[in-house]
N, C-alpha and C. Protein backbone atom coordinates (compact mmCIF):
# COMPACT_ATOMS: atom_id res chain seq x y z
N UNK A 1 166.08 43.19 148.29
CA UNK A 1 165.23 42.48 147.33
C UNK A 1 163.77 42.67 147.75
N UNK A 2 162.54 42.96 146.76
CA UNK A 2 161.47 43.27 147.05
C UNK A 2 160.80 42.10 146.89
N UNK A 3 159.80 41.92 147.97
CA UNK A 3 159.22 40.69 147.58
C UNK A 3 157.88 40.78 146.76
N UNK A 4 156.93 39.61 146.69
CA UNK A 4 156.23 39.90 145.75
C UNK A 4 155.17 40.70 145.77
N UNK A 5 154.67 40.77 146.59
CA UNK A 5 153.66 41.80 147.27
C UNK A 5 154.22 43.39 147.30
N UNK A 6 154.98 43.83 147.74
CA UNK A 6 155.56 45.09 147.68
C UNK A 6 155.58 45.44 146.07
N UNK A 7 156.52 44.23 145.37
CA UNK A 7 156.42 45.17 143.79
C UNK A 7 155.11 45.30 143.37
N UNK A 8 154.20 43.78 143.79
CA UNK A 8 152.69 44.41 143.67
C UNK A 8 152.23 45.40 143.97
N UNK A 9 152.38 46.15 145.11
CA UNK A 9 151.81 47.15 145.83
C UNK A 9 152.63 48.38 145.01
N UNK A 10 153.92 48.57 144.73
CA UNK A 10 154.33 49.37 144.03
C UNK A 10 153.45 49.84 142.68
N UNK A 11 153.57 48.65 141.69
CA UNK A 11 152.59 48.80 140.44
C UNK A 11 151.13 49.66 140.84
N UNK A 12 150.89 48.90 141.89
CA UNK A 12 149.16 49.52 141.92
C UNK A 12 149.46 51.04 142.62
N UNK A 13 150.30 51.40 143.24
CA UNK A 13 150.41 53.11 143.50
C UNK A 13 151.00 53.70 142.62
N UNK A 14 151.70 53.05 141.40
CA UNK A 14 152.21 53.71 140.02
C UNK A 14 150.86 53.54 138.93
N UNK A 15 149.66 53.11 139.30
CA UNK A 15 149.02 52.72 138.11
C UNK A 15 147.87 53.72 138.54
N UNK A 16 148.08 54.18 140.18
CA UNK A 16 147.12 55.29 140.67
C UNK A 16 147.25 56.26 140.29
N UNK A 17 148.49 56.35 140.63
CA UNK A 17 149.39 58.03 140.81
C UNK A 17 148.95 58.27 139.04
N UNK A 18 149.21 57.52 137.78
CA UNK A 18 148.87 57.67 136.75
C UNK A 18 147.62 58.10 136.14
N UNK A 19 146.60 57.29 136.71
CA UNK A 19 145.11 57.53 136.73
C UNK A 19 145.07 59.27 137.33
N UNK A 20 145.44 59.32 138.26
CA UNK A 20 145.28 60.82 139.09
C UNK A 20 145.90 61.57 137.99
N UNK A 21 147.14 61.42 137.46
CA UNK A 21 147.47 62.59 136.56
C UNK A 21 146.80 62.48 135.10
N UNK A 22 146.08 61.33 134.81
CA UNK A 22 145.19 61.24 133.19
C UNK A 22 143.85 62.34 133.84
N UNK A 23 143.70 62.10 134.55
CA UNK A 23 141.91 62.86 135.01
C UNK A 23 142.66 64.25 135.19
N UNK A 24 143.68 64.17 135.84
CA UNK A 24 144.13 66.14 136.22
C UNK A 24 144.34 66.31 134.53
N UNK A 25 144.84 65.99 133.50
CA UNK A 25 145.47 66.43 132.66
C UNK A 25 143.83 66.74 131.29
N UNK A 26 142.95 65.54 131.93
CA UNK A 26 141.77 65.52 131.00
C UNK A 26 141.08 66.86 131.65
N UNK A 27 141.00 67.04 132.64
CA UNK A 27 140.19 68.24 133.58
C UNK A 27 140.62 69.76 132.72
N UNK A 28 142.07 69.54 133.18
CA UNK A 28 142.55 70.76 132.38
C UNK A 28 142.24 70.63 131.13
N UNK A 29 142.07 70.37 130.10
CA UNK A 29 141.96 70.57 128.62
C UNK A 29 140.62 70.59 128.47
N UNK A 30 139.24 69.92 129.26
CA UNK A 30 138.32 70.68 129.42
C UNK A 30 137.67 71.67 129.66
N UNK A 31 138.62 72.90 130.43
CA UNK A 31 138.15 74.11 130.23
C UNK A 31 139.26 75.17 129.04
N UNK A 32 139.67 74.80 128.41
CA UNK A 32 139.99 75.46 126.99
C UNK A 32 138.88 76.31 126.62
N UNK A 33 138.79 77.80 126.30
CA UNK A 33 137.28 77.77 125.88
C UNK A 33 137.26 77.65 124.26
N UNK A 34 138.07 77.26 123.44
CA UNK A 34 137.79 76.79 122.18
C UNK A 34 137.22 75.29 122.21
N UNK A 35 137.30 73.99 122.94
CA UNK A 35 136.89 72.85 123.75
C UNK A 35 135.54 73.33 123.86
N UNK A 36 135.33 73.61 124.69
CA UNK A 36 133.99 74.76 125.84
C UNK A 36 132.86 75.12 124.44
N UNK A 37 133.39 76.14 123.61
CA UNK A 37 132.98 76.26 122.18
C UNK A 37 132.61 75.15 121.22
N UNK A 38 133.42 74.51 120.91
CA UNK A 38 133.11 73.22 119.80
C UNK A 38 131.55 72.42 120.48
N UNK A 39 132.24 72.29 121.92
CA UNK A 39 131.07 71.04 122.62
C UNK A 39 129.77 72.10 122.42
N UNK A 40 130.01 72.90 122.92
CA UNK A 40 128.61 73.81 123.43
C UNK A 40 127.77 73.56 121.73
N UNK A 41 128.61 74.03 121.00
CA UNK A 41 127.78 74.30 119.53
C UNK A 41 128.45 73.79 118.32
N UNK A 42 128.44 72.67 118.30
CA UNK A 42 129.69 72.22 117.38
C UNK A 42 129.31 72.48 115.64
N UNK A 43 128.07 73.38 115.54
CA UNK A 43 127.68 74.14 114.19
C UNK A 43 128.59 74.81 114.17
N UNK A 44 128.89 75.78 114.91
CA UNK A 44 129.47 77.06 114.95
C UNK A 44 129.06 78.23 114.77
N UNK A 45 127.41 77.98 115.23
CA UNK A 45 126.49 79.27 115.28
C UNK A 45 127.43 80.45 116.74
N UNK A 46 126.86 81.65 116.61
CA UNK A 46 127.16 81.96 117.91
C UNK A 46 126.05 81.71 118.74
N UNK A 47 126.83 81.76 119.88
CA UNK A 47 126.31 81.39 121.16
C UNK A 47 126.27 82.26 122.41
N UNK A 48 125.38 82.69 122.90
CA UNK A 48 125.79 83.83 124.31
C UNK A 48 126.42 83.50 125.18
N UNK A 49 127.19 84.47 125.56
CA UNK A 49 128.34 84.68 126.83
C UNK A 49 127.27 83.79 128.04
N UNK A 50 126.43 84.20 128.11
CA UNK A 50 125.81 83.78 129.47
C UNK A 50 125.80 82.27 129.40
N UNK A 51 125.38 81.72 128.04
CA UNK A 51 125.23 80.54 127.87
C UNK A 51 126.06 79.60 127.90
N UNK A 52 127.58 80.39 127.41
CA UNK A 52 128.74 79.75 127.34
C UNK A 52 129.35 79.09 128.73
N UNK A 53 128.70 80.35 130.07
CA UNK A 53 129.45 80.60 131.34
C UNK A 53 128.48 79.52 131.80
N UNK A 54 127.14 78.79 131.16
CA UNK A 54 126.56 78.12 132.28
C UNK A 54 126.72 76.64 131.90
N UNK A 55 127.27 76.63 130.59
CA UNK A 55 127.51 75.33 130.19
C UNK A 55 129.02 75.11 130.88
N UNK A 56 129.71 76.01 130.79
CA UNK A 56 131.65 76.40 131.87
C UNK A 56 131.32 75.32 132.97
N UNK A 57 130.24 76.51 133.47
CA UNK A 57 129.85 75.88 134.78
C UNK A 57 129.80 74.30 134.92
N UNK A 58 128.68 73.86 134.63
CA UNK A 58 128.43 72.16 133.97
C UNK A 58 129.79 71.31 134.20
N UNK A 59 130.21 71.84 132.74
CA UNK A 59 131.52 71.04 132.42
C UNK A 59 132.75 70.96 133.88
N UNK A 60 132.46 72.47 134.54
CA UNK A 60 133.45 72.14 135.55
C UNK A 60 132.93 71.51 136.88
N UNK A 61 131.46 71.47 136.92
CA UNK A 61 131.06 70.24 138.37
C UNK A 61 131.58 69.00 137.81
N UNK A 62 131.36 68.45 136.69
CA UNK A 62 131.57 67.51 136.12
C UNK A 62 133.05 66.78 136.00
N UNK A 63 133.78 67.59 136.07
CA UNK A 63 135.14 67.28 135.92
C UNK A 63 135.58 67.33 137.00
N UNK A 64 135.52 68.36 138.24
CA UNK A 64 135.64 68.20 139.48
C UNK A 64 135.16 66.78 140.08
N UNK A 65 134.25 66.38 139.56
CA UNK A 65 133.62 65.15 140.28
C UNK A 65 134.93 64.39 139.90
N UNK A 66 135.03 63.65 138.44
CA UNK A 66 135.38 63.22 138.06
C UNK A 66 136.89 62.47 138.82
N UNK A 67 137.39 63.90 138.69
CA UNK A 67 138.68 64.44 139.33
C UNK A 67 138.70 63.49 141.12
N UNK A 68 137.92 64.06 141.05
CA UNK A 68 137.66 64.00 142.82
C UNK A 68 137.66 61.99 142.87
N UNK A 69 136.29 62.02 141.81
CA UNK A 69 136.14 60.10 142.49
C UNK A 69 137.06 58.95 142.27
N UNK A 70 137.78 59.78 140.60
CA UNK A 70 139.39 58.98 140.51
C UNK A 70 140.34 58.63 141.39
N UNK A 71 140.75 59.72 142.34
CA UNK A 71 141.61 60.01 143.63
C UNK A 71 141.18 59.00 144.40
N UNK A 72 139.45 59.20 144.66
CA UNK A 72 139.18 58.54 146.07
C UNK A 72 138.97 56.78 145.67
N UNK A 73 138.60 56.69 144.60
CA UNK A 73 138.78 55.02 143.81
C UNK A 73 140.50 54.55 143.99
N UNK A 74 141.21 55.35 143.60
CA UNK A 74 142.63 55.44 143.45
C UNK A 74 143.03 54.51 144.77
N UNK A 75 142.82 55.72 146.26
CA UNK A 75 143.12 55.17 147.60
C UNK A 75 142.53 54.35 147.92
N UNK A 76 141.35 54.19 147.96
CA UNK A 76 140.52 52.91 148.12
C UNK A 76 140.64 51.87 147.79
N UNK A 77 141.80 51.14 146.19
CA UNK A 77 141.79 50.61 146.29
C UNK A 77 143.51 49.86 146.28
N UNK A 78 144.14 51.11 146.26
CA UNK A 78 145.48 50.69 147.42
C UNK A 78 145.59 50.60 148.82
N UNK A 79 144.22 51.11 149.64
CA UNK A 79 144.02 50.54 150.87
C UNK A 79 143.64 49.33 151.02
N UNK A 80 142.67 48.75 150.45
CA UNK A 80 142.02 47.29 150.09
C UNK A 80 143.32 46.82 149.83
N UNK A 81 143.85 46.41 148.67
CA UNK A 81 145.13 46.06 148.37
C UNK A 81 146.02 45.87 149.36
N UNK A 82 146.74 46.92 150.02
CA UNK A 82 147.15 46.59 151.35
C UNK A 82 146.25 46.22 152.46
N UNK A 83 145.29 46.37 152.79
CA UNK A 83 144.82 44.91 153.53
C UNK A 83 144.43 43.80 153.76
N UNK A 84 144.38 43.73 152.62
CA UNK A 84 144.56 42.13 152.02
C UNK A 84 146.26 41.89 152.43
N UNK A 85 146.94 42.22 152.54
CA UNK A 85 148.04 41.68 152.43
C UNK A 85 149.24 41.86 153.70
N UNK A 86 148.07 42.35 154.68
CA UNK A 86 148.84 42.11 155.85
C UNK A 86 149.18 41.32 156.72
N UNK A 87 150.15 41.17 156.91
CA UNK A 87 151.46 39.87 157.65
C UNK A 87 150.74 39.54 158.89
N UNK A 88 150.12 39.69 159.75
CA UNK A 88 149.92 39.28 160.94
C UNK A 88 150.78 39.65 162.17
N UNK A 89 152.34 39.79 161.89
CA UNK A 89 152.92 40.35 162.71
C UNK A 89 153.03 42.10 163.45
């Protein structure tokens, strides 16, 4: 039998692990280059290759971050979480 804290602690590493795969799954569909296209110029003028590759660029520091500070928010605050809630023994 789990007590109450553990299923707590469960939820919050199922509500991480979730968060981590919404940002991996948003990351990926940000570099689509029809995505990449619409944002860059959503007229639908053309646009240069070079221009396309530096806005790429952009979009992928951006999502890397993203990516990255979700994860580290994620652990941070199932570490907090579990220390708050340690037994003393």
């Amino acid at each position: 039998m789990y007590s109450d804290s553990e299923l707590m602690n469960d939820h919050i590493m199922a509500r991480a692990y979730a968060n981590i795969v919404k940002a991996k799954n948003e990351t990926a569909k940000s570099f689509s280059f029809q995505e990449l296209q619409r944002k860059s110029n959503p007229i639908g003028g053309a646009t240069s290759e070079t221009e396309l590759k530096a806005k790429q660029k952009v979009l992928y520091g951006r999502s890397a971050w993203n990516l990255f500070s979700t994860i580290l928010l994620s652990f941070l605050i199932c570490f907090g979480f579990n220390m708050l809630h340690v037994d003393g023994n």
